[in-house]
C-alpha atoms as a PDB file:
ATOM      1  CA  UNK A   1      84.189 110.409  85.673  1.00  0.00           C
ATOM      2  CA  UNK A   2      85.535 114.032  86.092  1.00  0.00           C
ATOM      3  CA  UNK A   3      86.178 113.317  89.617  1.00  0.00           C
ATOM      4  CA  UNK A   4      88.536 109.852  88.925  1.00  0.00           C
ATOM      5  CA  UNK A   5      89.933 111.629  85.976  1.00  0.00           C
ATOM      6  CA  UNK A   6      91.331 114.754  88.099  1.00  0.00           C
ATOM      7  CA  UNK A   7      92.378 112.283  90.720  1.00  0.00           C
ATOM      8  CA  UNK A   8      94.268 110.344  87.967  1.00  0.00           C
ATOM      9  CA  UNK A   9      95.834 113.732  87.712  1.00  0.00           C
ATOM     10  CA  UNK A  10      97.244 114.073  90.462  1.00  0.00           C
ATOM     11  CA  UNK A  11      98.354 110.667  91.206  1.00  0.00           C
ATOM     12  CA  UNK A  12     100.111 110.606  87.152  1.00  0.00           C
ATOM     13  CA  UNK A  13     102.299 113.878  88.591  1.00  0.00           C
ATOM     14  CA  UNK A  14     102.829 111.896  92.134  1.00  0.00           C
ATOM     15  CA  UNK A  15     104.516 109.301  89.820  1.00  0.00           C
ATOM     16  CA  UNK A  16     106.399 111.622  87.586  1.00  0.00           C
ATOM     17  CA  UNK A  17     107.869 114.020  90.130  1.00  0.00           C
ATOM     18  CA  UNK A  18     108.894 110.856  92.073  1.00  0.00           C
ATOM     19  CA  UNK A  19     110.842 109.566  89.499  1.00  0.00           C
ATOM     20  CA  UNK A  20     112.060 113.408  88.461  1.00  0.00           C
ATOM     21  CA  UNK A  21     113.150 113.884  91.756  1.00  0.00           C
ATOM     22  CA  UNK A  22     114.878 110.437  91.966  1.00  0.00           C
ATOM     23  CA  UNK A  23     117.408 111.077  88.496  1.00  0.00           C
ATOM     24  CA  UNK A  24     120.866 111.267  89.404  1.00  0.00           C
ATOM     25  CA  UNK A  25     122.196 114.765  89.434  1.00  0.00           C
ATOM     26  CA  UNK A  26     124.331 114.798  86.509  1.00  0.00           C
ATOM     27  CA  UNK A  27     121.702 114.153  84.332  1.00  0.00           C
ATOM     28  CA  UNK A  28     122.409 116.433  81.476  1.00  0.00           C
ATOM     29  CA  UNK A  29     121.205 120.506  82.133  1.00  0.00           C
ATOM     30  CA  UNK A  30     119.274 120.931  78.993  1.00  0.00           C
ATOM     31  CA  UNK A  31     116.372 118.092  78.965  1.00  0.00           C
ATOM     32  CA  UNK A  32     116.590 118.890  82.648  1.00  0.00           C
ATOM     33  CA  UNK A  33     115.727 122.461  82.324  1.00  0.00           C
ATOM     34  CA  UNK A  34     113.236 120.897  79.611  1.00  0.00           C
ATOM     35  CA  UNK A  35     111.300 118.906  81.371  1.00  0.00           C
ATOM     36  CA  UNK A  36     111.315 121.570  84.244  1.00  0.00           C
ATOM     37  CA  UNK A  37     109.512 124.322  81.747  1.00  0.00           C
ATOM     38  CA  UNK A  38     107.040 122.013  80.287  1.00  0.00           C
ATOM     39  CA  UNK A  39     106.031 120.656  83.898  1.00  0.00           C
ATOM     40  CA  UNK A  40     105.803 124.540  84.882  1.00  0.00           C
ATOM     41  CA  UNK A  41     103.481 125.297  82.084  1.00  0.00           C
ATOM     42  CA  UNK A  42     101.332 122.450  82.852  1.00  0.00           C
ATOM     43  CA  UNK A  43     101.627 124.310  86.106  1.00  0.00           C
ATOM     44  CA  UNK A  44     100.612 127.913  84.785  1.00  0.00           C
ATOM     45  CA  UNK A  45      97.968 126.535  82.481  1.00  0.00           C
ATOM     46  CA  UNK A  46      96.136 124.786  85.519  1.00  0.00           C
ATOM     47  CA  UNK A  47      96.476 128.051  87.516  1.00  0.00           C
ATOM     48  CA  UNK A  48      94.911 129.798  84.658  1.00  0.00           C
ATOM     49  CA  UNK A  49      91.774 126.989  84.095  1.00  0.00           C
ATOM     50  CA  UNK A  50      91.435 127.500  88.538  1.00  0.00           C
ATOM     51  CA  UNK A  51      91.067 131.176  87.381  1.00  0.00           C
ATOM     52  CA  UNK A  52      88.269 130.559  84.710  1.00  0.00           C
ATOM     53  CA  UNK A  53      86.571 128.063  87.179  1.00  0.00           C
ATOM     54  CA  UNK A  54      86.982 129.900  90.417  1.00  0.00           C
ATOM     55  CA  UNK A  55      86.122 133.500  88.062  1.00  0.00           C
ATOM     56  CA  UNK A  56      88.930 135.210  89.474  1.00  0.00           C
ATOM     57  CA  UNK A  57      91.927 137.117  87.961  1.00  0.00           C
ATOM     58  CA  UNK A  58      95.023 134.670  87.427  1.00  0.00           C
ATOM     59  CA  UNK A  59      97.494 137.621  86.328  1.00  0.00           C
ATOM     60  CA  UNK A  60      99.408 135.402  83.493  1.00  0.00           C
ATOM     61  CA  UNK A  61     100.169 137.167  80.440  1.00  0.00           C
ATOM     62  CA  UNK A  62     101.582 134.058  78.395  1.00  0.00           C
ATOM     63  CA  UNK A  63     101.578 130.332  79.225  1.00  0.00           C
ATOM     64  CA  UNK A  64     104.814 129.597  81.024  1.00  0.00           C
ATOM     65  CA  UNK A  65     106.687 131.919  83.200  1.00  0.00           C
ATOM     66  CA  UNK A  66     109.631 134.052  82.636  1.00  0.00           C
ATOM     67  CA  UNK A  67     111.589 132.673  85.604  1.00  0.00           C
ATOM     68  CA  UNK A  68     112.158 128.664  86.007  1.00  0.00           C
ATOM     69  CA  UNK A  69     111.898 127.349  89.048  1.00  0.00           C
ATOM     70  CA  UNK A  70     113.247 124.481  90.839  1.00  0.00           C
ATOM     71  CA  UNK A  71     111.743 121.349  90.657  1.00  0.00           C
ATOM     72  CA  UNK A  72     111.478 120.722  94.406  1.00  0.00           C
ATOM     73  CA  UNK A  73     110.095 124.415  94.159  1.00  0.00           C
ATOM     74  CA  UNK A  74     107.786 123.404  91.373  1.00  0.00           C
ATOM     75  CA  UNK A  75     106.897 119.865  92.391  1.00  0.00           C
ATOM     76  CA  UNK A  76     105.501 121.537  96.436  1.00  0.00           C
ATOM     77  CA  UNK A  77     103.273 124.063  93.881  1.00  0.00           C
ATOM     78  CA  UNK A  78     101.775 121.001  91.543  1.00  0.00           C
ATOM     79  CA  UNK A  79     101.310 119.357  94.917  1.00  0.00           C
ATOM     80  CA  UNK A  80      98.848 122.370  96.409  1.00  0.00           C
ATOM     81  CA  UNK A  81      97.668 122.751  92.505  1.00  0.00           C
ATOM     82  CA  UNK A  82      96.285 119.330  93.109  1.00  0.00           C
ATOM     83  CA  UNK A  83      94.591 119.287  96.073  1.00  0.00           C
ATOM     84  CA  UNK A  84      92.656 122.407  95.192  1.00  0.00           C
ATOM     85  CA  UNK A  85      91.351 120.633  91.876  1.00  0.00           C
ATOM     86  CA  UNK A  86      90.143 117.259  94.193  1.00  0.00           C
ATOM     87  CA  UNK A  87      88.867 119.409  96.139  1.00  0.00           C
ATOM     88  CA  UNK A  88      87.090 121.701  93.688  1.00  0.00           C
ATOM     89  CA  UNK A  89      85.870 118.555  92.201  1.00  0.00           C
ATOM     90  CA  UNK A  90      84.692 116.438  95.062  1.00  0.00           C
ATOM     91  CA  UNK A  91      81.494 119.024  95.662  1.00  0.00           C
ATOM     92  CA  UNK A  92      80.373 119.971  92.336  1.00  0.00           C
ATOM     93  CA  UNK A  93      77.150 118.509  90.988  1.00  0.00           C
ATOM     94  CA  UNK A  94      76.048 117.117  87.349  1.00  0.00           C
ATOM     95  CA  UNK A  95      74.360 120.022  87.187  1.00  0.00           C
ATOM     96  CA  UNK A  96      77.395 122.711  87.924  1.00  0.00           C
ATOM     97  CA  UNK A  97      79.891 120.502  85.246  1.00  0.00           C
ATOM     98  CA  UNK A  98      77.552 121.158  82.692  1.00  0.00           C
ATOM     99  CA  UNK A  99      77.262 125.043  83.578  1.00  0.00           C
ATOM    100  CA  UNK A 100      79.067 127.143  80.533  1.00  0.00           C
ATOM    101  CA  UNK A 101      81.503 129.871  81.692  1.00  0.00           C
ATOM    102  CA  UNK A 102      82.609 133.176  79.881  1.00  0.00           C
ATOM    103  CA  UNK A 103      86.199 133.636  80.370  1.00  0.00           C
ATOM    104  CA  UNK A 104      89.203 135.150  78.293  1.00  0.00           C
ATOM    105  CA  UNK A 105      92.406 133.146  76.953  1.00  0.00           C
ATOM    106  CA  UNK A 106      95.656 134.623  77.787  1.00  0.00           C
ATOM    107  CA  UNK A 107      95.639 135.813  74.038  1.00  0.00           C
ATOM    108  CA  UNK A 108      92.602 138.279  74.479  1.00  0.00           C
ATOM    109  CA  UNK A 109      89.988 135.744  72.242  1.00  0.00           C
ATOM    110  CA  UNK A 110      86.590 135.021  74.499  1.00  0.00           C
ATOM    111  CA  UNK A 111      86.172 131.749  75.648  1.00  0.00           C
ATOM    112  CA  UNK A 112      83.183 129.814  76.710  1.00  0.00           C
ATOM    113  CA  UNK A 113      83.319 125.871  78.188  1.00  0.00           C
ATOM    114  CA  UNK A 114      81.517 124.087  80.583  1.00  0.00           C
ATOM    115  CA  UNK A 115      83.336 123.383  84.138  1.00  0.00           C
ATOM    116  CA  UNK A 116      83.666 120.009  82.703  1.00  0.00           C
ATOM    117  CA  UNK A 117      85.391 120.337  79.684  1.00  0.00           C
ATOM    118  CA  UNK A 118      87.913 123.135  81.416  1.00  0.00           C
ATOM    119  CA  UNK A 119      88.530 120.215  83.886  1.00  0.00           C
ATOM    120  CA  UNK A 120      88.396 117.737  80.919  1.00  0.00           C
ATOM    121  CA  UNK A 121      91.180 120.565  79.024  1.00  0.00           C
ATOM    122  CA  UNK A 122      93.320 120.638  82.457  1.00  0.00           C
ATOM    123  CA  UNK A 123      93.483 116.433  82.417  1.00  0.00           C
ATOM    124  CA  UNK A 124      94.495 115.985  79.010  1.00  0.00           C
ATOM    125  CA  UNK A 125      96.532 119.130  78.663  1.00  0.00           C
ATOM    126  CA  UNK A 126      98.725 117.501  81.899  1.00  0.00           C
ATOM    127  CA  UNK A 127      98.797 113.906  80.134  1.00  0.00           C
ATOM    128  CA  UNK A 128     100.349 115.279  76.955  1.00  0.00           C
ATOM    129  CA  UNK A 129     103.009 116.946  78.420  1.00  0.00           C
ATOM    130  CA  UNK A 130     103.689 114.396  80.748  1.00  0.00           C
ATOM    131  CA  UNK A 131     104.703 112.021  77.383  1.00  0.00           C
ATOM    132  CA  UNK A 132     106.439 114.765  76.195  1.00  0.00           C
ATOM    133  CA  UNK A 133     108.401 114.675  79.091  1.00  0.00           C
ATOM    134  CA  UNK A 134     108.540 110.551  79.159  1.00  0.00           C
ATOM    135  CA  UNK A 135     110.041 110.922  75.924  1.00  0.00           C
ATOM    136  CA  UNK A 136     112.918 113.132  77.229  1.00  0.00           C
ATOM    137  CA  UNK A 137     113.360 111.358  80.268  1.00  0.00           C
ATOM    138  CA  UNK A 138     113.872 108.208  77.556  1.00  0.00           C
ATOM    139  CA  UNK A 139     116.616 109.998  75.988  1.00  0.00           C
ATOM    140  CA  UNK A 140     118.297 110.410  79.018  1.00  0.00           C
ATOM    141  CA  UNK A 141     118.296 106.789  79.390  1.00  0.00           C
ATOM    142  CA  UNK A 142     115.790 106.942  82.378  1.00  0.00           C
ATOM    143  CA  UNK A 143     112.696 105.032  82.403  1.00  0.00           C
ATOM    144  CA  UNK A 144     109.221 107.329  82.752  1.00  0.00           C
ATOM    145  CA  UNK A 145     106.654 106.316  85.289  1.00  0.00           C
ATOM    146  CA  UNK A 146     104.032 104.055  83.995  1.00  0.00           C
ATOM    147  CA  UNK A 147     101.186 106.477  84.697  1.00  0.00           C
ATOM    148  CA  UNK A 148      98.498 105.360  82.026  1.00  0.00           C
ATOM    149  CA  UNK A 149      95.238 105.211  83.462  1.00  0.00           C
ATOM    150  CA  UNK A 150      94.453 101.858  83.393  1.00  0.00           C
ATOM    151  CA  UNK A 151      97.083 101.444  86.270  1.00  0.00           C
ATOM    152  CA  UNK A 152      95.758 104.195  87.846  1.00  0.00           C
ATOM    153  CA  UNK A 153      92.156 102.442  87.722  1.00  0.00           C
END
């Protein structure tokens, strides 16, 4: 289930950055920049989670990034984000999802999950936002992607 779930991932932020990168330009700046920063901490949250899972050092500080960048900019760095988690994914084994990992959250506490609920964490984390952003693009008068999961299956 981790495996469809992570490749719902990825297909839910195909659909969204379609759409994002199909608004007219005159959309108004501010939900723009909006949606933009909570799309880029989705972004910085899955780099840290690849971090915890890959037990390397992912260098963020805090949970977004001072600088914003572009959404073509952003959309090409979801895009590689995503291909290392199906790939991550497609060779682990019952028996490595349920191994527990020691890791630290950006605010200094100790952490301590299985791969599968970090990859569990990364899914659902991406899926609220994503609403969060639906619900902007609504008030922009621009219809949201129908990404729920049930399409997706």
């Amino acid at each position: 289930m981790i495996k469809q779930l992570i490749g719902y991932k990825a297909w839910a932020n195909r659909e969204l950055f379609d759409c994002l990168l199909a608004l007219p330009t005159d959309i108004a700046s501010e939900p723009r920049h909006t949606i933009i920063r909570l799309l880029n901490h989705v972004h910085v949250v899955d780099q840290i989670f690849r971090a915890h899972l890959s037990a390397t050092q992912h260098g963020h500080r805090a949970l977004n990034t001072l600088a914003t960048p572009s959404l073509n900019e952003l959309w090409a760095a979801v895009q590689e984000m995503d291909q290392w988690y199906l790939g991550y994914t497609s060779g682990l084994t019952d028996e490595q999802l349920q191994q527990r990992l020691d890791f630290v959250f950006v605010d200094g506490t100790a952490g301590n999950l299985s791969r599968a609920e970090m990859l569990l964490h990364v899914v659902n984390h991406g899926t609220y936002h994503r609403g969060a952003v639906g619900e902007l693009l609504h008030q922009c008068s621009s219809a949201p992607p129908r990404d729920v999961l049930t399409r997706y299956f």
